[in-house]
Every structure is written in structure tokens, then in C-alpha cells.
Protein backbone atom coordinates (compact mmCIF):
# COMPACT_ATOMS: atom_id res chain seq x y z
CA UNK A 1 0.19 -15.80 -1.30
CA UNK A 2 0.48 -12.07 -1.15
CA UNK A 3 -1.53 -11.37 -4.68
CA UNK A 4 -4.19 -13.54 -3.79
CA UNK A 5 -4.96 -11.66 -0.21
CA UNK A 6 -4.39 -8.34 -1.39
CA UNK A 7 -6.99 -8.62 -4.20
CA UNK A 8 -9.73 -10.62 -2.24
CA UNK A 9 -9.18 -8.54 1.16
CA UNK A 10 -10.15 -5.21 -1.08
CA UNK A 11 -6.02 -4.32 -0.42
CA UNK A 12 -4.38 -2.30 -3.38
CA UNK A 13 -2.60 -4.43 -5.33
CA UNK A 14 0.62 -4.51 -7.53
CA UNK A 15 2.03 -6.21 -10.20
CA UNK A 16 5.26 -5.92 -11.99
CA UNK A 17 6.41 -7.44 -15.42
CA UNK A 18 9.78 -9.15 -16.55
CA UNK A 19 10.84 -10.47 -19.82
CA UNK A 20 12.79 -13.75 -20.19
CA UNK A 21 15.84 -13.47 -21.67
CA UNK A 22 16.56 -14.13 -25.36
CA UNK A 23 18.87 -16.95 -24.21
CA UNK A 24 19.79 -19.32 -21.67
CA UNK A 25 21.03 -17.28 -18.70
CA UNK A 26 18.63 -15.45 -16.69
CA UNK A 27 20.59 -13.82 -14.67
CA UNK A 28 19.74 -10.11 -15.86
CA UNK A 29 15.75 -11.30 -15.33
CA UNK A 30 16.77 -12.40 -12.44
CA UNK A 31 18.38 -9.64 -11.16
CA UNK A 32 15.94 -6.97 -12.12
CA UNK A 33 13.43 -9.07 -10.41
CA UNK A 34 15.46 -8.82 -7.26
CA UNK A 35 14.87 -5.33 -7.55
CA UNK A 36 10.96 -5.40 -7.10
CA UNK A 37 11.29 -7.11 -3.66
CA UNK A 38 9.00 -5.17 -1.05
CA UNK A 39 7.46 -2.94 -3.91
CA UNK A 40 4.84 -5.16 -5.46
CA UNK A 41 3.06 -8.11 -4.31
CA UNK A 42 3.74 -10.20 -7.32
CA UNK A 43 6.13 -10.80 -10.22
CA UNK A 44 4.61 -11.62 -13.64
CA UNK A 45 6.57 -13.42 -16.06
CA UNK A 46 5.63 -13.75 -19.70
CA UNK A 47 5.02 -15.89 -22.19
CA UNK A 48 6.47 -15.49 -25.84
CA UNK A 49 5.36 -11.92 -25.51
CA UNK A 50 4.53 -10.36 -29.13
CA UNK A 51 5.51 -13.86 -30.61
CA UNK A 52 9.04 -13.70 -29.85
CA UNK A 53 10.97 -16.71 -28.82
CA UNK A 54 12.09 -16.16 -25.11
CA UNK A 55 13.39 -18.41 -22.43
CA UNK A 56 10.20 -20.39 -21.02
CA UNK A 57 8.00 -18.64 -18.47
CA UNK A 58 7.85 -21.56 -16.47
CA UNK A 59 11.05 -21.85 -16.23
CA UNK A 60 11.91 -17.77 -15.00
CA UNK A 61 8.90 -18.59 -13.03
CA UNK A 62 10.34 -21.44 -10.85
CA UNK A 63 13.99 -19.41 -10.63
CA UNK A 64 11.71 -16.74 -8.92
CA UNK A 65 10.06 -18.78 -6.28
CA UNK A 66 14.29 -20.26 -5.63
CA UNK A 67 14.84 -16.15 -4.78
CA UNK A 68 11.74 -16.00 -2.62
CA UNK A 69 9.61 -13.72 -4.55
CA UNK A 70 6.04 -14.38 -5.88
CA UNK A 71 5.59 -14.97 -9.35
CA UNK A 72 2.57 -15.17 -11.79
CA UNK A 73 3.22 -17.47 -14.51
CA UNK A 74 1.76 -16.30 -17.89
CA UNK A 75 0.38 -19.05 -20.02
CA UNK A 76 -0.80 -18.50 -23.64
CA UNK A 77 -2.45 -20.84 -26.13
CA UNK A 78 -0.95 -19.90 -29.20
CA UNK A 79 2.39 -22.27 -28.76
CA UNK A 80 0.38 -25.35 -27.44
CA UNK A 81 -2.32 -28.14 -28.26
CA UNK A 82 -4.29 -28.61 -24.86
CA UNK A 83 -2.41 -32.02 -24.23
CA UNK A 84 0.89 -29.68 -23.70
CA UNK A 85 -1.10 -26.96 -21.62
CA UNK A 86 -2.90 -29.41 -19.54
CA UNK A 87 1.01 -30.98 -18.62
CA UNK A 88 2.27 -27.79 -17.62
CA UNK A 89 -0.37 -26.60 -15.42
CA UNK A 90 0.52 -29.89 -13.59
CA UNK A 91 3.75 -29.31 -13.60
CA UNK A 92 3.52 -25.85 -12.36
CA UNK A 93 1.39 -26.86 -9.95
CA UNK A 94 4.09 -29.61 -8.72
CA UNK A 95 6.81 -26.33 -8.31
CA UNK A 96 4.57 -24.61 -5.81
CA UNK A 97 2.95 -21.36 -8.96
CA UNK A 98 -0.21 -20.71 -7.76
CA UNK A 99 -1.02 -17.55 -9.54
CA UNK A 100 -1.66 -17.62 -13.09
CA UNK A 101 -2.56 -15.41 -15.80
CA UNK A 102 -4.56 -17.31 -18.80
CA UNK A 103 -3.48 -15.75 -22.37
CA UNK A 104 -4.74 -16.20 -26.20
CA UNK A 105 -1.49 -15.19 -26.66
CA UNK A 106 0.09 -12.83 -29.94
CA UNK A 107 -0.45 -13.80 -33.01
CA UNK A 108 2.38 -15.30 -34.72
CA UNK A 109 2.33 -12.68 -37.67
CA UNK A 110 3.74 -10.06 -35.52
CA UNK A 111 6.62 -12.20 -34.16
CA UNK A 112 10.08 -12.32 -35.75
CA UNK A 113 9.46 -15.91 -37.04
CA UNK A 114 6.20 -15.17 -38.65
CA UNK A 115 6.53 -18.57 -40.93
CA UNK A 116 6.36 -20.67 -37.44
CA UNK A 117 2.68 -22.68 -37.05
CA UNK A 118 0.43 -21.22 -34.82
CA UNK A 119 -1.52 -24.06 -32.55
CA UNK A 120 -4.57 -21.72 -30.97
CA UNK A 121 -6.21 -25.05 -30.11
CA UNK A 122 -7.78 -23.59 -26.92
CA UNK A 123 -8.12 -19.65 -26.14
CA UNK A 124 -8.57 -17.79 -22.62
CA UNK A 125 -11.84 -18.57 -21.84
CA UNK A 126 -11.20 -22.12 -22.77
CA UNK A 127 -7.82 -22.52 -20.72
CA UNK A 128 -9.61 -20.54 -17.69
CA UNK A 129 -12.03 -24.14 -18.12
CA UNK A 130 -9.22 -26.33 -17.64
CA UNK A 131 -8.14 -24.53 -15.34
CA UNK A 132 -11.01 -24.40 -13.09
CA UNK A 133 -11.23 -28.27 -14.13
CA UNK A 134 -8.08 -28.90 -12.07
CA UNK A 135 -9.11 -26.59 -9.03
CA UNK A 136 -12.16 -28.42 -8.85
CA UNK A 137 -10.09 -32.16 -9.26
CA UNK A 138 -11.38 -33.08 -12.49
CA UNK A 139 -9.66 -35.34 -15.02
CA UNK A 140 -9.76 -32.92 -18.59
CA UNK A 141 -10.84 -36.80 -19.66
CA UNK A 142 -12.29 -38.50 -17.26
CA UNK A 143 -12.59 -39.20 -13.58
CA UNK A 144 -10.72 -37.54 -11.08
CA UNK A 145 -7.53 -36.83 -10.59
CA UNK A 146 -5.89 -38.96 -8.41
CA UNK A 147 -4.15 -36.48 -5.86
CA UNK A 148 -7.12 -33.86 -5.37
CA UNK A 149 -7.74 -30.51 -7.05
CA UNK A 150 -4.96 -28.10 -7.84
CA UNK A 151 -5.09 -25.11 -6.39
CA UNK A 152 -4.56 -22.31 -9.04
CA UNK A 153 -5.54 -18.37 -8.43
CA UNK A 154 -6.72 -17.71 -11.90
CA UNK A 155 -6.74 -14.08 -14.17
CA UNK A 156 -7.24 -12.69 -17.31
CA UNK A 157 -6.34 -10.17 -19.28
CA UNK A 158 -8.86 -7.03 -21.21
CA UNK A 159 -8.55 -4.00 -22.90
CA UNK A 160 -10.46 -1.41 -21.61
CA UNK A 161 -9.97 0.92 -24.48
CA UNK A 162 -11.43 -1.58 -26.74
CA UNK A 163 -13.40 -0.17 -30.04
CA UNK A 164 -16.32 -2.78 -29.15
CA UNK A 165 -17.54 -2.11 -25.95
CA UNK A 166 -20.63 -5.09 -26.20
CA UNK A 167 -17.84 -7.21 -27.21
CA UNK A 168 -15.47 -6.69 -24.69
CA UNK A 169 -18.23 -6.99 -21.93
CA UNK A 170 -19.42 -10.62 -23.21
CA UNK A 171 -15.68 -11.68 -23.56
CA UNK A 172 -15.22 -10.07 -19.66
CA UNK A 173 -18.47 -12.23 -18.32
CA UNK A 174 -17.23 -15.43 -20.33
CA UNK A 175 -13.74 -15.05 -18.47
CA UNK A 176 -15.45 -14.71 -15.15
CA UNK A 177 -18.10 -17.44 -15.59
CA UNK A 178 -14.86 -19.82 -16.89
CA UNK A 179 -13.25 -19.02 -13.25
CA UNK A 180 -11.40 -15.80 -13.94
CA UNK A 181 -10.81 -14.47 -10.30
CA UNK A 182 -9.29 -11.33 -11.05
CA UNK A 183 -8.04 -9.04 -14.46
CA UNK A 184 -5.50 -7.53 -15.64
CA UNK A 185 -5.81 -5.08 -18.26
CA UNK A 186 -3.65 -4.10 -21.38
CA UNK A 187 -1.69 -0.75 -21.14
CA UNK A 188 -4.36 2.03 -20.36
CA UNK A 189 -3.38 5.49 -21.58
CA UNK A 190 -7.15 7.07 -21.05
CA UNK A 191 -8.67 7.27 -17.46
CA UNK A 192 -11.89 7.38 -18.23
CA UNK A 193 -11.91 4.51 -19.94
CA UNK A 194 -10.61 2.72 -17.14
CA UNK A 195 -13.15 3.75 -14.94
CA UNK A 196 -16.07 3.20 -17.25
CA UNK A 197 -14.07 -0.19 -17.38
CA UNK A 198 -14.09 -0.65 -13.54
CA UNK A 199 -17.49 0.88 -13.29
CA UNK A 200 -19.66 -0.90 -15.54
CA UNK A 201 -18.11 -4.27 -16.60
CA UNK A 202 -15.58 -5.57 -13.96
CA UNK A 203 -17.17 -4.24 -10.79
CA UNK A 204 -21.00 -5.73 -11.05
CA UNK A 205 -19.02 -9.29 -11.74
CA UNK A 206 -17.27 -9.01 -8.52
CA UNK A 207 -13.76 -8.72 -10.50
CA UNK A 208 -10.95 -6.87 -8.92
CA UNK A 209 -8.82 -4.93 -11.68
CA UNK A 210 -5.20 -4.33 -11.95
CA UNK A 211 -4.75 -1.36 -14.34
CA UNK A 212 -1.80 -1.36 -16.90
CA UNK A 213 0.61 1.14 -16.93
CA UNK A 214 3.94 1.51 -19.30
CA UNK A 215 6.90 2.81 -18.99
CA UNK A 216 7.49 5.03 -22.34
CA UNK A 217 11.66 6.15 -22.52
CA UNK A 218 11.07 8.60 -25.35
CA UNK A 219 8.50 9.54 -28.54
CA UNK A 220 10.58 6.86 -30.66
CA UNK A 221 10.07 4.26 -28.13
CA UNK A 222 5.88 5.19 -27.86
CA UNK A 223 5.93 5.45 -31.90
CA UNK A 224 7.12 2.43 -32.10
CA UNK A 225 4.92 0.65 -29.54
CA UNK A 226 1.57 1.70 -31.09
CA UNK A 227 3.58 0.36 -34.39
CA UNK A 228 4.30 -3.06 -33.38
CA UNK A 229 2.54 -4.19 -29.98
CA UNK A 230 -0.74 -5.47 -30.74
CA UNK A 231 -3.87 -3.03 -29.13
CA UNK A 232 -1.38 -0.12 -27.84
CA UNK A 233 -3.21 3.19 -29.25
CA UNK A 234 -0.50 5.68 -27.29
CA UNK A 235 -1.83 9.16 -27.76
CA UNK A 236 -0.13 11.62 -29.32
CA UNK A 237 -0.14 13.81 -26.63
CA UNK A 238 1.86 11.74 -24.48
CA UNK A 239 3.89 11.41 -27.33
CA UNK A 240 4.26 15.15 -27.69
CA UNK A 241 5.10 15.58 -24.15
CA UNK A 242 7.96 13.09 -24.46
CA UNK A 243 9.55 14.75 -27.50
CA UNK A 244 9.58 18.24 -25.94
CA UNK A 245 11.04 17.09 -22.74
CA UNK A 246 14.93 17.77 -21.54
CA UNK A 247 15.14 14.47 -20.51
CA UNK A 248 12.52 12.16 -22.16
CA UNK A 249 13.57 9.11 -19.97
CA UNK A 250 12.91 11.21 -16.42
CA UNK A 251 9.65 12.19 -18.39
CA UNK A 252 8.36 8.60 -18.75
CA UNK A 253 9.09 7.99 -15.28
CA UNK A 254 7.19 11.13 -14.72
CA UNK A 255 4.30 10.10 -16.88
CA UNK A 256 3.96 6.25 -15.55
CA UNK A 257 4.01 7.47 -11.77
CA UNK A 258 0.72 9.99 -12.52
CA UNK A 259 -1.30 7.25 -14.12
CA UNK A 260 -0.05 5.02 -10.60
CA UNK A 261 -1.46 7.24 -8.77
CA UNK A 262 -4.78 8.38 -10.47
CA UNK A 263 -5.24 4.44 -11.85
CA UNK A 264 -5.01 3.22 -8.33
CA UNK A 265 -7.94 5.46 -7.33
CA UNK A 266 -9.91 3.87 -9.70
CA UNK A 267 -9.10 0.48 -9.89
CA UNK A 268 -8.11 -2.37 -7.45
CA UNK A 269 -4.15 -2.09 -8.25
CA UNK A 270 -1.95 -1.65 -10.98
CA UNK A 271 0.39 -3.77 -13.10
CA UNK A 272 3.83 -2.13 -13.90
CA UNK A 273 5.26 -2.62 -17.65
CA UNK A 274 9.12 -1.44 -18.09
CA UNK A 275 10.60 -3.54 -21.08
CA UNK A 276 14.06 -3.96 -20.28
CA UNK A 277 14.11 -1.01 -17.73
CA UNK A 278 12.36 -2.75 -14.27
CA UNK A 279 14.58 -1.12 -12.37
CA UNK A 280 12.96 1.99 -12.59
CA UNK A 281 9.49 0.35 -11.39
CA UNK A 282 10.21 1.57 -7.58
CA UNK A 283 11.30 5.11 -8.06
CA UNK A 284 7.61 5.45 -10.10
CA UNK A 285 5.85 3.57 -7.21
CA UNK A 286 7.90 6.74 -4.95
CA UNK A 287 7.01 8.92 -6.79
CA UNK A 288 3.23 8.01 -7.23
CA UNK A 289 3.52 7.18 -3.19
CA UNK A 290 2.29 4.04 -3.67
CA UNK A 291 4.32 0.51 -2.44
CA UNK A 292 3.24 -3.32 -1.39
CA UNK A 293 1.30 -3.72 1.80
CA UNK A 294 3.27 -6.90 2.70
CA UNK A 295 6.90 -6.98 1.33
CA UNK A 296 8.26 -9.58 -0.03
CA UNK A 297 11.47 -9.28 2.89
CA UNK A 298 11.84 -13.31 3.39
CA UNK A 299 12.04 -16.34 0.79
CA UNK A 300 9.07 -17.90 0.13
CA UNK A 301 8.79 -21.80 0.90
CA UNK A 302 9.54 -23.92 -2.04
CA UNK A 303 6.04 -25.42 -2.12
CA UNK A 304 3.19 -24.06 -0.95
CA UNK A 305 0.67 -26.55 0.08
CA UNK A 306 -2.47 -27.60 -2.37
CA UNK A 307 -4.88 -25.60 -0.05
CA UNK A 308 -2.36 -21.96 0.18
CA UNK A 309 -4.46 -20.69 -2.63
């Protein structure tokens, strides 16, 4: 899979992000994912993002592998008792996903349906265990399972600008000693950060790091990010620089393709957020000059075998 040998051949790596649709034609996520073919090495998908009922990742997921791109399915705990996670990591398995990205997930309070109950039986680190569990052919109850080890390629997800920097480096060394085999961070507005990030937490645990980058369309649309998306702490510089441009939208594209380029320098690849504008993702990779080593120019097989990684 072209994630998985970018990121453990020292390649830069990148990452894009769709959204499900709020309904049951995908056809628009589908189509903007057709748009990312031969710029990024993989296609994440997410999962009830901000607590907000969406088509199922899984689903999206499977759709993508039919169109011959690579996908990463994001799984979060929040919607699921481990009975539910452990069948869909099977099942995910079974339609040839490989890469995976474990999630706590949002909490429901920030989601339109804020009266829904929350599971949160596992978290991350907990469903980077199972995880691993399968890999290594383990029954979750007993035994061993009965066909052999799954073959997952396992991440997770951290905030480098976190307030608590002891905290965030236990939670980063619990993620990688639970099988974490690569991160990818939150949206990172502050360089430095990121490279303190790289330099003193991810890199001495062997952890390649895919930097997060957002696309902002205007001042309204960054207000209302660091407003309602959980962590985002936009400064209001960028903000400033949005406002007082001619054309805020050729702005953001402005803005995301400058951290590309100086993120990439610093960490192993970058992971491209553009809520309901993805097709704008390649014309920031040209203008940062960066694009996938291997395109993604033929359909994937429908499977992949249990040792493809």
C-alpha cells in the first residue's frame, strides 16, 4: 500500500481528508476523491467528525477502494461498545482497508444531537490494543483466531500545540507502545510547535508524523472553526490576513500551500483538511511544489492479501 511504504521507506508522505455525505449518495465524496488521484498517497475518510451524523466511514471507505484509490478508514470509540468495534475491524479487514486511523472520537456535546448517548467504552490507546490483538491473531476473548492475524497499518492522532506538554508526551508513548505505527496530528497553525513536536516526542519513538494543515476560505470561516471544532486555536493573525485580503478564498489557498511546504521540512508528510472544498487540495500541493511519489494512476485490487501490510 502506498501510505504504508512511503512512511516506513523515510518517503514524504500525504494525506488528504473527505467528509461523508449527510445522506445516502456519495457521489459528491466520491467525486472529490477522484480528484486527489496521483496527488497524495492516501485518502482518509472520517468518522462522525465533530459528532455529526454522516454516512458511515466504512462504507465511503469501501466505495474508494471500488475507484482504485487508497483509503484510511477512521474509527472512533465514541459511537461503539468494543463488541461493535471489534466486528468492524473484521469486517474491514474482509474488504481489503488496511490503513487505519484509531480515534477517541468528539464528544457528543458539540454535535448537533447533543441529547444522543455517548458509548466511550474503549479510547485510542485501548482500540490501538485490539488492534494490535488482531495483527498479532489473537481472539479479544480467547484463543486465536481461526484464519491468522489481520493485517492492519495502525495511526493515531496528537495535538502538537497542546497546553500540557508532559501530558501529551505520555499519551504519544502509550499510543506507540499500544502499536501506533505512525501519527497524524490535529491542524497545526505554529511551526515551532511542530518541530518541537517532531523533535522531542515523535522522533526518539521512531514515529513518522504527518502534519495537519487546513484550508481556511475566509476570517468567518477561521472564527468559526476555533468556535466550534474541538482543539483549533487559529491565530489571529492568520485571521487578520484573511480579512484584509482581495480575495480571501485565493488567500487560504495561499496560506495552506506555505505551511505544505515549511511543514514538510519538518515533519515526515502532511495531511490535507479542505471541508467541502477538496478540490482545491492539488493546486496547494502546486503551489507548495510538493505531490505523491507513486500516483495512484491504476485501480487498486479489490483485496489485498493478509500479508500486503
Amino acid at each position: 500500500m502506498l501510505l504504508h511504504q512511503a512512511l516506513t521507506r523515510g518517503r514524504t508522505a500525504i494525506t488528504a481528508e473527505v467528509t461523508p455525505p449527510r445522506g445516502g449518495d456519495p457521489a459528491r465524496t466520491l467525486a472529490a476523491a477522484r480528484e486527489l488521484r496521483g496527488w497524495v498517497h492516501a485518502i482518509n475518510v472520517t468518522d462522525g467528525s465533530r459528532a455529526v451524523m454522516r454516512m458511515s466511514s466504512l462504507a465511503v471507505c469501501r466505495l474508494l477502494r471500488e475507484e482504485g484509490l487508497e483509503p484510511v478508514l477512521q474509527m472512533a470509540c465514541r459511537d461503539r461498545n468494543r463488541i461493535a468495534l471489534q466486528a468492524d475491524l473484521l469486517g474491514a479487514h474482509a474488504l481489503g482497508l488496511r490503513n487505519i486511523l484509531c480515534l477517541t472520537g468528539d464528544p457528543v456535546r458539540v454535535g448537533d444531537q447533543p441529547t444522543a448517548r455517548p458509548v466511550n467504552e474503549l479510547e485510542s490507546v485501548r482500540l490501538l490494543q485490539l488492534v494490535t490483538q488482531l495483527n498479532q491473531g489473537l481472539d479479544p476473548v480467547a484463543g486465536s483466531l481461526p484464519d491468522g492475524g489481520t493485517a492492519f497499518f495502525a495511526g493515531a492522532a496528537a495535538d502538537p500545540q497542546c497546553s500540557s506538554w508532559t501530558g501529551l508526551r505520555t499519551r504519544v508513548r502509550r499510543k506507540k507502545e499500544a502499536g501506533a505505527r505512525f501519527l497524524q496530528t490535529q491542524m497545526v497553525t505554529d511551526a515551532q510547535a511542530l518541530r518541537r513536536f517532531v523533535e522531542e516526542i515523535a522522533a526518539p519513538l521512531d514515529l513518522p508524523v504527518l502534519a495537519g494543515v487546513f484550508l481556511l476560505k475566509s476570517a468567518r470561516n477561521a472564527a468559526f472553526i476555533n468556535r466550534v471544532v474541538p482543539g483549533a486555536s487559529i491565530p489571529q493573525a492568520l485571521i487578520d490576513r484573511l480579512a484584509e485580503a482581495p480575495d480571501p478564498a485565493v488567500e487560504g489557498i495561499r496560506i495552506a500551500a506555505e505551511q505544505v511546504a515549511e511543514y514538510s521540512t519538518i515533519a515526515q508528510g502532511v495531511h490535507l483538511m479542505a471541508v467541502k472544498a477538496e478540490e482545491r487540495i492539488p493546486l496547494i500541493l502546486q503551489q507548495a511544489g510538493l505531490r505523491a511519489e507513486a500516483a495512484q494512476s491504476e485501480r487498486l485490487p479489490l483485496l489485498s492479501s493478509p500479508g500486503s501490510g
